[in-house]
Protein backbone atom coordinates (compact mmCIF):
# COMPACT_ATOMS: atom_id res chain seq x y z
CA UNK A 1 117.93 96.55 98.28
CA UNK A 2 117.14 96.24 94.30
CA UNK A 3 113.88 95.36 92.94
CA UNK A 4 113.51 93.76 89.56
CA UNK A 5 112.65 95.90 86.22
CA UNK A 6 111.62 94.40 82.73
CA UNK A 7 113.28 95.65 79.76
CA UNK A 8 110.96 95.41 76.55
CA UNK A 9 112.11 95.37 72.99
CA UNK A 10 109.36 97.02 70.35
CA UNK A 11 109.12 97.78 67.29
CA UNK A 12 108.29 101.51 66.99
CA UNK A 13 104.75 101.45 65.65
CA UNK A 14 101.61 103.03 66.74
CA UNK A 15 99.59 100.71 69.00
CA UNK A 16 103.15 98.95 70.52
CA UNK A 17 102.70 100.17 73.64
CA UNK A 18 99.59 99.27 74.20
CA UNK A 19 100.00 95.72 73.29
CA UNK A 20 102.31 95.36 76.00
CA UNK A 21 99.64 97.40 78.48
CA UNK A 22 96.88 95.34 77.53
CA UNK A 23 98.59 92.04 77.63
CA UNK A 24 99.12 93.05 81.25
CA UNK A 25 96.47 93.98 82.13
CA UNK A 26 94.82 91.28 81.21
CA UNK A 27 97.32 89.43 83.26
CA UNK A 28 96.13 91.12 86.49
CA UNK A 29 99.77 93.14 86.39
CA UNK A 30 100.07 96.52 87.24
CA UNK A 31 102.53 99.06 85.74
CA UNK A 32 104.13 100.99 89.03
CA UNK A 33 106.48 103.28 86.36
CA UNK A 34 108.09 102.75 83.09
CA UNK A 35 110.09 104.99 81.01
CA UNK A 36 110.50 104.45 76.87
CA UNK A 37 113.46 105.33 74.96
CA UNK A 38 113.37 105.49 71.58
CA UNK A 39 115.80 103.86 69.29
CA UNK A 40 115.80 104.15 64.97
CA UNK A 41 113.09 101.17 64.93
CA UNK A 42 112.95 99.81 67.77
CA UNK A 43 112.59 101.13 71.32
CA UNK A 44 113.01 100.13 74.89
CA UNK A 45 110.55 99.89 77.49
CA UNK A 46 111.27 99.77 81.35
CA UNK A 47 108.93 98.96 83.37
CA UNK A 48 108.19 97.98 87.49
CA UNK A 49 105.65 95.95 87.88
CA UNK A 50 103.40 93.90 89.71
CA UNK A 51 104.74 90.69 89.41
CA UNK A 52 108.02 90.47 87.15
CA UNK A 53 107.82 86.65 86.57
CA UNK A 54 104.39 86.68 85.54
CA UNK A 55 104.45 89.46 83.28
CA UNK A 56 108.12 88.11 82.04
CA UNK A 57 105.70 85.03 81.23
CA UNK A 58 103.23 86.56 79.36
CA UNK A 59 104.89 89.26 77.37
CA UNK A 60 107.31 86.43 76.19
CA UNK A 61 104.02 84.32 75.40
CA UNK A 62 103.08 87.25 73.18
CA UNK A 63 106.44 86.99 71.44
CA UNK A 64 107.98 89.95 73.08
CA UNK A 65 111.42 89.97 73.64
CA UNK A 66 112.10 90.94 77.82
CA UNK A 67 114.91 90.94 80.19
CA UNK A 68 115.07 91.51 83.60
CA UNK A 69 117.32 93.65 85.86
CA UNK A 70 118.34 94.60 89.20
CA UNK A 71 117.84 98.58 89.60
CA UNK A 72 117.81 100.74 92.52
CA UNK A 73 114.80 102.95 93.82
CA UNK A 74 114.44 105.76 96.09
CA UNK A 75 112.54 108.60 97.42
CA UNK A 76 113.57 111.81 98.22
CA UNK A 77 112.11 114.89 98.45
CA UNK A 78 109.49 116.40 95.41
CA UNK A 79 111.48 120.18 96.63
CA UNK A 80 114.13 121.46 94.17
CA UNK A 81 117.67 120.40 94.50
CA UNK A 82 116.82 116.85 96.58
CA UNK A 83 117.85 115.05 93.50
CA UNK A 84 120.81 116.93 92.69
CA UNK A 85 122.17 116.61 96.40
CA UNK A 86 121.63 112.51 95.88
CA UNK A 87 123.50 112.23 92.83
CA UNK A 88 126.63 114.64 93.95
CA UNK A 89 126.86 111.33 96.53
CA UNK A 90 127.23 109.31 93.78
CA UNK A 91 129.13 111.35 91.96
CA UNK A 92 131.24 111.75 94.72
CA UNK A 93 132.00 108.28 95.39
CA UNK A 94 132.47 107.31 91.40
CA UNK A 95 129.16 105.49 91.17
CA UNK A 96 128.48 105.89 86.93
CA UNK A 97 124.54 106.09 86.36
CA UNK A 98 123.73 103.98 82.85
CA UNK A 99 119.69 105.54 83.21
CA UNK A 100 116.90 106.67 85.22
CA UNK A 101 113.52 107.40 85.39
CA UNK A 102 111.67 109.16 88.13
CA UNK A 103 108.05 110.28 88.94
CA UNK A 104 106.52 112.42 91.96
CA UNK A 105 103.27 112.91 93.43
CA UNK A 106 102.41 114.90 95.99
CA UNK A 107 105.99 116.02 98.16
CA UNK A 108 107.66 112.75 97.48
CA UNK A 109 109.45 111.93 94.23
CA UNK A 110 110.55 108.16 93.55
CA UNK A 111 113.39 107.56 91.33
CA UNK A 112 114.67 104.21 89.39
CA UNK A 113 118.62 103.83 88.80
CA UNK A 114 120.48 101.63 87.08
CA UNK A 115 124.39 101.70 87.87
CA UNK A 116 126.83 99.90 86.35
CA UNK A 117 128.24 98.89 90.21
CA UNK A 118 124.73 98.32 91.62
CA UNK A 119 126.64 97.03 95.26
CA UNK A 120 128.79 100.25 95.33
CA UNK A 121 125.85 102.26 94.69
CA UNK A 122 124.04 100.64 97.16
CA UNK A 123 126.78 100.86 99.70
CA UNK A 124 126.85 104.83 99.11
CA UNK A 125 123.00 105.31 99.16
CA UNK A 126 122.56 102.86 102.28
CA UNK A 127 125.04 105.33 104.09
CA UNK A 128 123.94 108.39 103.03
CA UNK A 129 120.57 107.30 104.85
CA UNK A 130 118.74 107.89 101.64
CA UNK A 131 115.15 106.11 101.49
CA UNK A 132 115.34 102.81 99.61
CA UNK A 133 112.21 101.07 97.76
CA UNK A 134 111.37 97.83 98.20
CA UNK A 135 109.51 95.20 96.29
């Protein structure tokens, strides 16, 4: 299963991430996770959220440019080598990872991926028995 993520152009400034925080919240959206990368001028922010269309709604309001995609998430393990034994499945099966982002707490870690064959991936993940997230 995929859940949705918004990608958010900004301008690399101070305070630009914030705007997009506090035009959220505002909005009654929470952040789940989001990862920035950093571009020149510009940057990139991913985020799972709350409510996708909503916050699609209002960051576009605020004259933010978003798009939204389909990415994978999982949990595994927070013990070392649980990631690395996901991604040789992948690996093994071909499936080429554009990005991801991950996060633990406590003995679980959650990851976000984005591959280019997001059924394949799927396919490989789903069969490996691996924990898929959910909306």
């Amino acid at each position: 299963m995929t859940i949705k993520q918004l990608s958010v152009f900004l301008e690399n400034r101070a305070g630009g991430i914030n705007d997009v925080a506090r035009i959220l919240g505002a909005s009654g959206i929470n952040m789940s996770a989001f990862c920035i990368a950093e571009s020149g001028d510009f940057g990139i922010m991913r985020l799972i959220v709350s409510d996708t269309e909503l916050a699609r709604k209002v960051l576009r309001e605020n004259h933010f440019a978003v798009n939204v995609t389909d990415v994978i998430a999982l949990n595994c393990s927070n013990t070392a080598g649980s990631l690395s034994q996901i991604l040789e499945v992948l690996a093994a099966a071909d499936v080429f990872i554009e990005y991801m982002y991950a996060f633990s707490r406590g003995d679980t870690a959650s990851v976000v991926i984005r591959p280019t064959d997001i059924n394949k991936c799927l396919d490989v993940l789903h069969n490996g028995g691996i924990d898929l997230i959910t909306e």
